[in-house]
C-alpha atoms as a PDB file:
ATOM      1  CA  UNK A   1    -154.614  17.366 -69.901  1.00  0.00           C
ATOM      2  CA  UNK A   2    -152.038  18.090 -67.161  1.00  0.00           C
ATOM      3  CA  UNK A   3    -150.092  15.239 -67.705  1.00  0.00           C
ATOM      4  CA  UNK A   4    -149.848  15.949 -71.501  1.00  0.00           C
ATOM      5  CA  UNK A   5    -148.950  19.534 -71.002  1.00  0.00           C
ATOM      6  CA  UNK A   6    -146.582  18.210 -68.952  1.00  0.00           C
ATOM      7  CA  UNK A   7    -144.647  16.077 -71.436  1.00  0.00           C
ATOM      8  CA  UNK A   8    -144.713  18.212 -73.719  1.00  0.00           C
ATOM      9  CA  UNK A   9    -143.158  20.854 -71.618  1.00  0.00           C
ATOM     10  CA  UNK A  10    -140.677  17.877 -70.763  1.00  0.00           C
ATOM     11  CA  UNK A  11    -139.905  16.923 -74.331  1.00  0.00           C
ATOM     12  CA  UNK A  12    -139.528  20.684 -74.997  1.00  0.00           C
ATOM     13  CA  UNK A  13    -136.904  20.956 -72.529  1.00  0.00           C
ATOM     14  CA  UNK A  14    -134.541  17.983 -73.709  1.00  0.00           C
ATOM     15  CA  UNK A  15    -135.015  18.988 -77.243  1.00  0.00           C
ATOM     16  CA  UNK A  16    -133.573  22.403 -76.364  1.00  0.00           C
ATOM     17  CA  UNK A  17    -130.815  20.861 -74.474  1.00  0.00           C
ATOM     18  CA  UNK A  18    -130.163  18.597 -77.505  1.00  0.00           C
ATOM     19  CA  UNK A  19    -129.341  21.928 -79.836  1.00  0.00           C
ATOM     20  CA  UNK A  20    -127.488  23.870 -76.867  1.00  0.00           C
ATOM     21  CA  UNK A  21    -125.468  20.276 -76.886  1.00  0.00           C
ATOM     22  CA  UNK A  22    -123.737  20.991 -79.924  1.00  0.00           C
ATOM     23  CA  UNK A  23    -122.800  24.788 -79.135  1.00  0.00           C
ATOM     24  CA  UNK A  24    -121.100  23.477 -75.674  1.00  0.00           C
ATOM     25  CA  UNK A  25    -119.322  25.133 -73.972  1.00  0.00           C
ATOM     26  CA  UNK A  26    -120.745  28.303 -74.603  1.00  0.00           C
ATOM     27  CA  UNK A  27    -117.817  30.390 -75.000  1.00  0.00           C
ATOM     28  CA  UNK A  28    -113.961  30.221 -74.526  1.00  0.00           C
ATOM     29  CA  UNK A  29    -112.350  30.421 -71.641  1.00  0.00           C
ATOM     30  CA  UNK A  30    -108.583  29.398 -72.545  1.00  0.00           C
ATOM     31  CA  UNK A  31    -106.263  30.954 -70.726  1.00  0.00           C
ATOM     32  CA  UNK A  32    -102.710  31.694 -71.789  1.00  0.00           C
ATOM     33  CA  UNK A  33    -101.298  29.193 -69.919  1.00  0.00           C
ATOM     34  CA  UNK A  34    -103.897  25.995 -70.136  1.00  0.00           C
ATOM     35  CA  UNK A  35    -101.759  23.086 -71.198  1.00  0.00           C
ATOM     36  CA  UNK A  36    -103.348  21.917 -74.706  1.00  0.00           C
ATOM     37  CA  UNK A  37    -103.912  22.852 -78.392  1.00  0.00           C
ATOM     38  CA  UNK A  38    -106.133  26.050 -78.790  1.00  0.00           C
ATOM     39  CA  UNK A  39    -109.441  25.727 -78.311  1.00  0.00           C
ATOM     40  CA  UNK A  40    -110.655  27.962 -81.282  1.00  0.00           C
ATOM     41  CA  UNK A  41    -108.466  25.561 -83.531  1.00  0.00           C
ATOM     42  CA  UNK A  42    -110.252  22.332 -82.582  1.00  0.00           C
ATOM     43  CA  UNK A  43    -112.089  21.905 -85.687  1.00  0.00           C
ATOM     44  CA  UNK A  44    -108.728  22.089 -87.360  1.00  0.00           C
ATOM     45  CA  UNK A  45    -106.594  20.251 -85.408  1.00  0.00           C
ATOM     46  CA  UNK A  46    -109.148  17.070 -84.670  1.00  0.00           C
ATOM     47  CA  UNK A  47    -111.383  17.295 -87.901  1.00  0.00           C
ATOM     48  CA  UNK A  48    -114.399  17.780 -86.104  1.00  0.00           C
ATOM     49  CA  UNK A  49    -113.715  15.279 -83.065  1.00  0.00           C
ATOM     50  CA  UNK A  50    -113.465  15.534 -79.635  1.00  0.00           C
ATOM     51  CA  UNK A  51    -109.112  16.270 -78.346  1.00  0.00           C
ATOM     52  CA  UNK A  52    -109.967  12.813 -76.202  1.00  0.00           C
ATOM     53  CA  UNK A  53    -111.838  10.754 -78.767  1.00  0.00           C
ATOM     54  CA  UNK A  54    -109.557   7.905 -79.327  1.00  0.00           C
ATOM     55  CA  UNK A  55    -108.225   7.787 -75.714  1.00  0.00           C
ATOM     56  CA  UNK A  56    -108.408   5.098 -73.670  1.00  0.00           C
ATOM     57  CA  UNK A  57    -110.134   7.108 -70.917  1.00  0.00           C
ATOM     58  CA  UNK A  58    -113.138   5.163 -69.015  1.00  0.00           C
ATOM     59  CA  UNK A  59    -116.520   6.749 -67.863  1.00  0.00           C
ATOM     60  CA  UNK A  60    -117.223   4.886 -65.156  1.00  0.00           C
ATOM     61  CA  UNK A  61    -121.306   4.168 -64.881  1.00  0.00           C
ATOM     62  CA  UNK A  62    -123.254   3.465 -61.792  1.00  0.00           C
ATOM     63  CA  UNK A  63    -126.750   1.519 -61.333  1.00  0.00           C
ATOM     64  CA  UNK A  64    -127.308  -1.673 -60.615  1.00  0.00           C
ATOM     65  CA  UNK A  65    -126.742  -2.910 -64.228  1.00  0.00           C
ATOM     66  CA  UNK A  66    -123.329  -0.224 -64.390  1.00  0.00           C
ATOM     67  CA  UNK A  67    -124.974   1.312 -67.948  1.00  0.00           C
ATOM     68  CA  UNK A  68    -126.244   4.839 -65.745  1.00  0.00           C
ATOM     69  CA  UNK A  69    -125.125   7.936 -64.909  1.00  0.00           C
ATOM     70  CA  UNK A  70    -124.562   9.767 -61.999  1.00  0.00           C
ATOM     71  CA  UNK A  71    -127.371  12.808 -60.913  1.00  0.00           C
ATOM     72  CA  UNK A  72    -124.812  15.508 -61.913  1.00  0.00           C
ATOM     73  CA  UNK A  73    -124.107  13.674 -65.443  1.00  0.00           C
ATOM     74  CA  UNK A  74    -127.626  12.511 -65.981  1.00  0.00           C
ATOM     75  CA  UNK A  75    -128.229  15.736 -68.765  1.00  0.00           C
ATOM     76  CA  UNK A  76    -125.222  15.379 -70.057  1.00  0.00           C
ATOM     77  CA  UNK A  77    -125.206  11.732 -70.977  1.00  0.00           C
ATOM     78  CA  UNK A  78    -128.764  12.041 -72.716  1.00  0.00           C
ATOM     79  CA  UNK A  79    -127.790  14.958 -74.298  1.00  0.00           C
ATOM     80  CA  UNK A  80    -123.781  14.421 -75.499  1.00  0.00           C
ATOM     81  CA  UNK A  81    -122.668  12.718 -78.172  1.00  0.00           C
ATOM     82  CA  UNK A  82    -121.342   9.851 -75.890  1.00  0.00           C
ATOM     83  CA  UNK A  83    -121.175   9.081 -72.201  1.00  0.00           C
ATOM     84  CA  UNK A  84    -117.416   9.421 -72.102  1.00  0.00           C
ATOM     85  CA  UNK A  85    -117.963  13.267 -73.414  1.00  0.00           C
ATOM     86  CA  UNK A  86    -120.196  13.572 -70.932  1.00  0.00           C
ATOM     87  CA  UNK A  87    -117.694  12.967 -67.509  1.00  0.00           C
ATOM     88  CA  UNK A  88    -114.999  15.015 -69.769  1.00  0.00           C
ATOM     89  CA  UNK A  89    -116.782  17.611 -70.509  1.00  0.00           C
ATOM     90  CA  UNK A  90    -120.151  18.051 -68.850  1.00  0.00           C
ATOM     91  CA  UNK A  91    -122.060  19.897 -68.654  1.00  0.00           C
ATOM     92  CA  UNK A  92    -122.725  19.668 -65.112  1.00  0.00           C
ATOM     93  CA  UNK A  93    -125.934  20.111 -62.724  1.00  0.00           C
ATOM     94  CA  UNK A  94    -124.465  20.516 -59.276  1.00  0.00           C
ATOM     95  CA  UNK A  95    -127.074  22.805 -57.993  1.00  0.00           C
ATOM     96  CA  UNK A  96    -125.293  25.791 -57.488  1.00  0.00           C
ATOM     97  CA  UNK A  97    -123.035  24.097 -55.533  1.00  0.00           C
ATOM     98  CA  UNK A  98    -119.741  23.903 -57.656  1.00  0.00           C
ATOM     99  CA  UNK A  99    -117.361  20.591 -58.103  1.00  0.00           C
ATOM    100  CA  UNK A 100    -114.193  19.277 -56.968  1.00  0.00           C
ATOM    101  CA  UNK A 101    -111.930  16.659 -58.571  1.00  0.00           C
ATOM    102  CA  UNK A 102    -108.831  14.795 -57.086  1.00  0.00           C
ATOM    103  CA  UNK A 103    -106.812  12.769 -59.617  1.00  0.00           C
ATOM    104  CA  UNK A 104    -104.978  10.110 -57.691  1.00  0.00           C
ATOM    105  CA  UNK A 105    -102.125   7.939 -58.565  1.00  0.00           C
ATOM    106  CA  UNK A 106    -103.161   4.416 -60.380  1.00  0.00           C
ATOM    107  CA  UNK A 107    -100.244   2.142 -60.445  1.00  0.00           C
ATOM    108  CA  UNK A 108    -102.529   0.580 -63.956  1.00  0.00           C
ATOM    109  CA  UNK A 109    -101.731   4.079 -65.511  1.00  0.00           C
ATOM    110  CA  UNK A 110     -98.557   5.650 -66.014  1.00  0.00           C
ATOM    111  CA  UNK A 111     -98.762   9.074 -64.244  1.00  0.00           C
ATOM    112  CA  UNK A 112     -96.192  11.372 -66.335  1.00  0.00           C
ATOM    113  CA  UNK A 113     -96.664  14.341 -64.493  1.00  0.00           C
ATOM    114  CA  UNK A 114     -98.885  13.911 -61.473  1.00  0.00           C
ATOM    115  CA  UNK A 115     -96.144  13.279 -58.644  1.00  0.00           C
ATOM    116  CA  UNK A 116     -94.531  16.600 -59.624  1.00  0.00           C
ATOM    117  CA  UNK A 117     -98.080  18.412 -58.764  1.00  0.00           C
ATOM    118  CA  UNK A 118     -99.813  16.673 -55.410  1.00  0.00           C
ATOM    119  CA  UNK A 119    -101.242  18.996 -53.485  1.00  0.00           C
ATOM    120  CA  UNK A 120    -103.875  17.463 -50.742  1.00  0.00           C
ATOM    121  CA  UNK A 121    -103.730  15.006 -47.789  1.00  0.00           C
ATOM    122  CA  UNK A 122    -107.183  13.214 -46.931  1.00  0.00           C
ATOM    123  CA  UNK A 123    -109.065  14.055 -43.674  1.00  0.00           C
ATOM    124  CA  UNK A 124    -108.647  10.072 -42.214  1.00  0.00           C
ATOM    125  CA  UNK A 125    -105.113   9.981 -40.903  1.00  0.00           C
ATOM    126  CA  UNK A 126    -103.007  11.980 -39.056  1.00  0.00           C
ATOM    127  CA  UNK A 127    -100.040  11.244 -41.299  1.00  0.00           C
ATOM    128  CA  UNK A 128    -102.104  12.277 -44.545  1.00  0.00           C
ATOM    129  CA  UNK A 129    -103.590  15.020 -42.676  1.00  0.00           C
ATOM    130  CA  UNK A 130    -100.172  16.210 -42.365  1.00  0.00           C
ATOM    131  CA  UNK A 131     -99.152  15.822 -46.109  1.00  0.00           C
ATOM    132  CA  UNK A 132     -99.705  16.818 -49.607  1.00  0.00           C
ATOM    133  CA  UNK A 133     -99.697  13.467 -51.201  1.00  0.00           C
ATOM    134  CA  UNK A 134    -102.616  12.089 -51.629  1.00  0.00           C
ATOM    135  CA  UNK A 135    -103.420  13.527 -55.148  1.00  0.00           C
ATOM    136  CA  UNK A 136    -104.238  16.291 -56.805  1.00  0.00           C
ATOM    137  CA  UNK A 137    -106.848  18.114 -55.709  1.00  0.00           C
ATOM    138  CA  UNK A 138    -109.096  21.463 -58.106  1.00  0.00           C
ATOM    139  CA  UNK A 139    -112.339  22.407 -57.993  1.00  0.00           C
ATOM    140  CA  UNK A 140    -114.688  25.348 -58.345  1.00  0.00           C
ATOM    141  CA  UNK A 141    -117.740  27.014 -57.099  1.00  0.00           C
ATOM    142  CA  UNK A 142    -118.771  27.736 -60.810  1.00  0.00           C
ATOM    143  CA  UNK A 143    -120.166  24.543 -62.879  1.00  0.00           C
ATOM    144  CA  UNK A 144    -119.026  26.345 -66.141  1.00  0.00           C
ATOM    145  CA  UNK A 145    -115.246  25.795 -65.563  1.00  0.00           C
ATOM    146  CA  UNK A 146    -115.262  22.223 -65.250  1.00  0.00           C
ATOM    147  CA  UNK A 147    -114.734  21.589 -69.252  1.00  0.00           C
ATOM    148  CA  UNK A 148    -112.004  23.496 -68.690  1.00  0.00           C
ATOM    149  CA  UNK A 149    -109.729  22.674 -65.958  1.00  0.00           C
ATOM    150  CA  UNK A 150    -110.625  18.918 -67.366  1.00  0.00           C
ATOM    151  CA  UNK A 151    -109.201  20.235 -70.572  1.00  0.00           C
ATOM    152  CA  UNK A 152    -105.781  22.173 -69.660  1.00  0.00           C
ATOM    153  CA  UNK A 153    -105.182  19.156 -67.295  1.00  0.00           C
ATOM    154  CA  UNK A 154    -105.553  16.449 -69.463  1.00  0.00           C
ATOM    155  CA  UNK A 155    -103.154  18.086 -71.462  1.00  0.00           C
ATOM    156  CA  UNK A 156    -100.883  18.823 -68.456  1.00  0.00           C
ATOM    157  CA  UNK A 157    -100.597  14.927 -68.326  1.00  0.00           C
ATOM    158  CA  UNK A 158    -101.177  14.505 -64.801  1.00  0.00           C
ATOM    159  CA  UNK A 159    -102.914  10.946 -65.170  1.00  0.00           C
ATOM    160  CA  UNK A 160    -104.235   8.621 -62.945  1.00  0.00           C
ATOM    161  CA  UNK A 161    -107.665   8.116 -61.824  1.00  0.00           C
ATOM    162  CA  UNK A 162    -109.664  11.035 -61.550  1.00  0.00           C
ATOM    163  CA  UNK A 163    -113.084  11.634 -59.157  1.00  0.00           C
ATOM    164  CA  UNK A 164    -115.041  14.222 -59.100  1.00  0.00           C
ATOM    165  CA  UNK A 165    -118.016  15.738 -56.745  1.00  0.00           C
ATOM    166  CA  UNK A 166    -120.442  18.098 -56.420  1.00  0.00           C
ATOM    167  CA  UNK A 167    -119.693  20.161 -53.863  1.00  0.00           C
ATOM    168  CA  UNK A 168    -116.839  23.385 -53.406  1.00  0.00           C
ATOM    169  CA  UNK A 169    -119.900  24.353 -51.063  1.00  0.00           C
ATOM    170  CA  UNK A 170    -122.576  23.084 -49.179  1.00  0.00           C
ATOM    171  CA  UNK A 171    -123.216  20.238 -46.843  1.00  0.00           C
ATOM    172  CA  UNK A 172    -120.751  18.087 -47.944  1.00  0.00           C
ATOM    173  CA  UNK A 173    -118.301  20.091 -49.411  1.00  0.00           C
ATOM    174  CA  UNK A 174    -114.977  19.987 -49.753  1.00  0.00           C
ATOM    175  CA  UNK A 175    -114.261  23.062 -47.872  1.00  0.00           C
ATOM    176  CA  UNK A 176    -115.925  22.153 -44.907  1.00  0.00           C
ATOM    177  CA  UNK A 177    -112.291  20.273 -43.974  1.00  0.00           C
ATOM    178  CA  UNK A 178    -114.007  16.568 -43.710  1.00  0.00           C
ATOM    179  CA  UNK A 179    -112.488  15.491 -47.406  1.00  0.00           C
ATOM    180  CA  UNK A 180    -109.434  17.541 -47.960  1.00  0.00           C
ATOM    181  CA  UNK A 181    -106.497  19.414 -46.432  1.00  0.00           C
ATOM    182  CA  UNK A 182    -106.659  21.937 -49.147  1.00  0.00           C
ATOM    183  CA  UNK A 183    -107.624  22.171 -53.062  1.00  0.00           C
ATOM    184  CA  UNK A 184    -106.924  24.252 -55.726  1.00  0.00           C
ATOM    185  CA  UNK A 185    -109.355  26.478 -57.210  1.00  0.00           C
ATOM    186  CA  UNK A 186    -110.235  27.188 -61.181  1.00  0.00           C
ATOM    187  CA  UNK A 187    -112.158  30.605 -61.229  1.00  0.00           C
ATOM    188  CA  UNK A 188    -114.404  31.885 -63.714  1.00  0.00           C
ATOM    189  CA  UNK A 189    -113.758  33.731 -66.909  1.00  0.00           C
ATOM    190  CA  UNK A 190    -116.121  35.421 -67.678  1.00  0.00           C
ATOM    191  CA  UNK A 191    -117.796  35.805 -71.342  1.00  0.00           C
ATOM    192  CA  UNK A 192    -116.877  39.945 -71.225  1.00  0.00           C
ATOM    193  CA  UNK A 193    -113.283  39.282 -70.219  1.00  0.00           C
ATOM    194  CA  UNK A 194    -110.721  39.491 -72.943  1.00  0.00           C
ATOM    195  CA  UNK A 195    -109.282  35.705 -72.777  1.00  0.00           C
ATOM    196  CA  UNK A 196    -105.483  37.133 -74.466  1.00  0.00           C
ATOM    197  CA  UNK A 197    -104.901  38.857 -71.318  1.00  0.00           C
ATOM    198  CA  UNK A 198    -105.924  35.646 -68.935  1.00  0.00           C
ATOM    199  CA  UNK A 199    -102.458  34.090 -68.070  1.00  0.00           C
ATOM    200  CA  UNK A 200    -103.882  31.452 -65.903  1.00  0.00           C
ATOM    201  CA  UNK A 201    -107.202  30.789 -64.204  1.00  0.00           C
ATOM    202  CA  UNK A 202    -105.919  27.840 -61.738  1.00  0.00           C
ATOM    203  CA  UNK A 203    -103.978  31.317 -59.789  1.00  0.00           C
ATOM    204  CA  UNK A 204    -103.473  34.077 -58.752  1.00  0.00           C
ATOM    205  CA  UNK A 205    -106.982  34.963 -57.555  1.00  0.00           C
ATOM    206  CA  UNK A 206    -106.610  33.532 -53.703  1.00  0.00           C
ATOM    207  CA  UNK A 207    -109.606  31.461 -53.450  1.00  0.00           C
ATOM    208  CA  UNK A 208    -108.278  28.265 -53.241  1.00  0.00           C
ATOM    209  CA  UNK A 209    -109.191  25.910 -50.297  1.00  0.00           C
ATOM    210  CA  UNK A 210    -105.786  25.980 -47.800  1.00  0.00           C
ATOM    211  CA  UNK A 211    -108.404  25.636 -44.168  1.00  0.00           C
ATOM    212  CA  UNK A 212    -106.482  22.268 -43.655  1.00  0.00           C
ATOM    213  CA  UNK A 213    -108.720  18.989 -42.111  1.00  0.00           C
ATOM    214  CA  UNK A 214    -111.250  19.624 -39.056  1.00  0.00           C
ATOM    215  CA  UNK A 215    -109.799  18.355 -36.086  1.00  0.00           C
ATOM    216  CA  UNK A 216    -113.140  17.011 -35.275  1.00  0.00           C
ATOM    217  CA  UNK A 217    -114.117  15.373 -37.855  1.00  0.00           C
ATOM    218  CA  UNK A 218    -110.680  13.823 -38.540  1.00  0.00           C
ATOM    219  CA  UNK A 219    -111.197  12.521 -34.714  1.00  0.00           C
ATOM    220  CA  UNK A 220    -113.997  11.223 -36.021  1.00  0.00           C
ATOM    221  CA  UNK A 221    -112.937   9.841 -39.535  1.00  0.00           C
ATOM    222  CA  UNK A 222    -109.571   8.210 -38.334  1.00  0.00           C
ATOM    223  CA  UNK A 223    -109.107   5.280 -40.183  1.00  0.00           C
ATOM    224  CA  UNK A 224    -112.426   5.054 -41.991  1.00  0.00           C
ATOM    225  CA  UNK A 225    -113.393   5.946 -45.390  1.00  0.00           C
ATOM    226  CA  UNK A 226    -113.712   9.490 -46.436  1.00  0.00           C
ATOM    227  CA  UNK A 227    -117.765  10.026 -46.058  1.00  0.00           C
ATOM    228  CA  UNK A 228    -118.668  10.679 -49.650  1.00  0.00           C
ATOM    229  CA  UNK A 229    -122.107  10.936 -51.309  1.00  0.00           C
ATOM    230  CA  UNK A 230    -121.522   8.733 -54.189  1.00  0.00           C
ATOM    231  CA  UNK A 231    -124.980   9.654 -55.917  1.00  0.00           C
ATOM    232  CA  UNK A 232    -122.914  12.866 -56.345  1.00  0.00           C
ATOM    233  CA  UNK A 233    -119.851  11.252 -57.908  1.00  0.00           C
ATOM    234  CA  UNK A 234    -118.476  10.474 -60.959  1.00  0.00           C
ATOM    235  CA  UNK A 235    -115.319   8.494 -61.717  1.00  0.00           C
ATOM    236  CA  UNK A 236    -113.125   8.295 -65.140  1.00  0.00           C
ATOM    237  CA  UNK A 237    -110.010   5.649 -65.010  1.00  0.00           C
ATOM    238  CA  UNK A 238    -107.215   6.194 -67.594  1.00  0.00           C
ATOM    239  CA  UNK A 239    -107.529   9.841 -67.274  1.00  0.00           C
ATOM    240  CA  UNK A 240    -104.813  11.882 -69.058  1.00  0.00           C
ATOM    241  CA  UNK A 241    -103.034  12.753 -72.384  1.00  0.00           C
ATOM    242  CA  UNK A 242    -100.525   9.957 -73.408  1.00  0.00           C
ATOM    243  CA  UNK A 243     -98.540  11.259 -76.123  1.00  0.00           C
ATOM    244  CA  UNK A 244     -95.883  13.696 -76.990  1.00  0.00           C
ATOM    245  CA  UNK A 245     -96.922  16.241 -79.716  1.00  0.00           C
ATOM    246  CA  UNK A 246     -97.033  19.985 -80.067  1.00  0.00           C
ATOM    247  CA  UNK A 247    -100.368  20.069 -78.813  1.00  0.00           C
ATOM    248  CA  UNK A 248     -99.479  19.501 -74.950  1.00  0.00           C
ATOM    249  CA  UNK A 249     -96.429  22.192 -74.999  1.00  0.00           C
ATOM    250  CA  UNK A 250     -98.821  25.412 -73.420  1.00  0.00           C
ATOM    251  CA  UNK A 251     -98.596  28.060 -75.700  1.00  0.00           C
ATOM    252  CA  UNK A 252     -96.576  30.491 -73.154  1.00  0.00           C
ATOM    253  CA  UNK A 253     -93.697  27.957 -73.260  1.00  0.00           C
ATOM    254  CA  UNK A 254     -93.610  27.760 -77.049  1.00  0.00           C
ATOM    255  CA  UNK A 255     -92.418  31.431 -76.926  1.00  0.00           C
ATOM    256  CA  UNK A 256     -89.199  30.073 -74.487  1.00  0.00           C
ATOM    257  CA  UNK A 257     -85.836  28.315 -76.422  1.00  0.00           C
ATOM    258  CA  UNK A 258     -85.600  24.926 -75.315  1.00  0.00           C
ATOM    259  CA  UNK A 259     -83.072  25.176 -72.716  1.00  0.00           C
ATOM    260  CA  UNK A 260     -84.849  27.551 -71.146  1.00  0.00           C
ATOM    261  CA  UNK A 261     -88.456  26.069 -71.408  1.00  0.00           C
ATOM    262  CA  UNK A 262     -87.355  22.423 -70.603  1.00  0.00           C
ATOM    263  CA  UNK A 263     -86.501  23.487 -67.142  1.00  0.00           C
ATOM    264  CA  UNK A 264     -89.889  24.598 -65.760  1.00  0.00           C
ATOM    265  CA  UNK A 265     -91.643  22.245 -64.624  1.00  0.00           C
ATOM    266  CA  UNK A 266     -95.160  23.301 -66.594  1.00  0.00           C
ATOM    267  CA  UNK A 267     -92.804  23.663 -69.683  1.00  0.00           C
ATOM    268  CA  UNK A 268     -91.126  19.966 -69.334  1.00  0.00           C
ATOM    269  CA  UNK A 269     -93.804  18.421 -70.838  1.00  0.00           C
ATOM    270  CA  UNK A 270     -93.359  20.059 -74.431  1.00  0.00           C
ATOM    271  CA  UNK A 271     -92.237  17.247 -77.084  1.00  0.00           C
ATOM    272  CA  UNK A 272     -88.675  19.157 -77.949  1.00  0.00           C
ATOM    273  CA  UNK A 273     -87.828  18.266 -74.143  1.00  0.00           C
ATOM    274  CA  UNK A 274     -85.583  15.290 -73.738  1.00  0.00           C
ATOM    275  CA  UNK A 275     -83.478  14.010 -70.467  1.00  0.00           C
ATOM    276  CA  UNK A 276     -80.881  15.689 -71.095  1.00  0.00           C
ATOM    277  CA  UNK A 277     -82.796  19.354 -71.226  1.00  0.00           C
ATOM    278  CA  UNK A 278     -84.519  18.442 -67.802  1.00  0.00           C
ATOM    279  CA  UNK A 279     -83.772  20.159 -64.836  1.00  0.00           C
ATOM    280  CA  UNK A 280     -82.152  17.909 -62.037  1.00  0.00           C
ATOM    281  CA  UNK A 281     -85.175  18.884 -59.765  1.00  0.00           C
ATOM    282  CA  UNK A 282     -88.011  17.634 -62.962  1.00  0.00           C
ATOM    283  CA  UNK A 283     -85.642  14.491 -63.189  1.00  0.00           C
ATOM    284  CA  UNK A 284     -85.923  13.741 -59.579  1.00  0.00           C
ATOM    285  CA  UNK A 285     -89.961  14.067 -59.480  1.00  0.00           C
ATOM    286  CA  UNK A 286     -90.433  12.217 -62.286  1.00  0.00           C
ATOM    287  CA  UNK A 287     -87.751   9.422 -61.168  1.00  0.00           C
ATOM    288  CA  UNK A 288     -89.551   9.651 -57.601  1.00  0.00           C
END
């Protein structure tokens, strides 16, 4: 009789998660400045698909026959349409714990705009120790935002290869200076906050990771691999919007004439900008 009650409270809970699957995410957080179409015009603008169905974007699986998912992903991929909504959306179980991502430079996938945005050094070399070019590193202690810094920075093109992690806190987190010299931080909005007056929630808010690598444990670390729980992990190759259209110009810089717009570097991006509206400075990065 246990056992039965049991399954049935078991089958309860994934049928639940089924309907909550197609009312994900549960409410809008868009900010002003989020690279991408509008959120609330989706249905529109995609006919009822998902902005990345059609992209050449790979979930990567795990499990000895590579058809699994990761612990964090494991709800998600039963309960999503597909496993590739799954690691681009979520949603994620991470305990409480928050997530990270780094996207990192793939020399199989053009990168657009990544080289104009690293902002971490790993915690296994002096020299990257040191630097800011290692990738891009964002995370957050709130599971809820992952959907959508994924989102705004897809549409921000910075491609490569992007891995994520549990883990903004905890025992292997990426603020305990082991992983990273520093990572940006997406913060919450909240379901009370009027999302019009959110300019952007990758700033302006000070919680970002800047505590730079423990000297210890990059004693420690010095040449090896960065010590990773992989059960934690989740990996998508080909990451990144591809094409030009109106839907990757953020909506502050569609306010801006073009020669104004075209040189800022979140701005460059919008389909109107050519060469010859770059800035020498967004020429050089993207040259370099």
């Amino acid at each position: 009789m246990k056992s039965f009650t049991t399954t049935l409270i078991t089958v309860s809970y994934m049928l639940n998660l089924l309907v909550n699957a197609n009312d994900f995410p549960e409410y809008n957080q868009q900010c002003q400045d989020d690279a991408g179409t509008p959120y609330l015009d989706d249905d529109e603008i995609y006919g009822g698909k998902k902005y990345h169905d059609g992209s050449k974007a790979i979930p990567i699986l795990v499990g000895p026959n590579k058809d699994e998912c990761p612990s964090p992903l494991e709800t998600a991929c039963a309960t999503r349409e597909t496993k590739k909504t799954a690691y681009l959306e979520g949603p994620l179980e991470c305990g409480g714990n928050g997530w990270f991502c780094r996207i990192l430079e793939d020399p199989n996938w053009k990168d657009i705009n990544l080289k104009g945005d690293l902002n971490f050094g790993y915690c296994n070399s002096t020299s990257s120790a040191e630097s800011d070019q290692s990738g891009h590193c964002h995370g957050s202690s709130h599971d809820e935002t992952y959907y959508w810094w994924l989102r705004d920075h897809w549409f921000r093109q910075y491609n490569g290869r992007l891995r994520c992690c549990c883990g903004w806190t905890g025992k292997d987190a990426v603020t305990n200076g082991g992983i990273a010299n520093r990572c940006d931080y997406r913060r919450l909005v909240t379901k009370d906050e009027d999302v019009s007056k959110c300019r952007d929630a990758n700033e302006e808010h000070g919680l970002g990771w800047e505590g730079g690598c423990d000297e210890d444990k990059l004693d420690e670390q010095m040449g090896k691999p960065i010590p990773e729980d992989d059960a934690k992990c989740w990996e998508v190759h080909n990451f990144g919007h591809t094409e030009k259209r109106d839907g990757s110009c953020p909506r502050v810089c569609q306010r801006l004439p073009t020669r104004l717009k075209c040189k800022r570097d979140r701005c460059s991006r919008c389909p109107e900008c050519e060469e010859e509206h770059l800035s020498e400075e967004i020429k050089f990065l993207r040259a370099n």
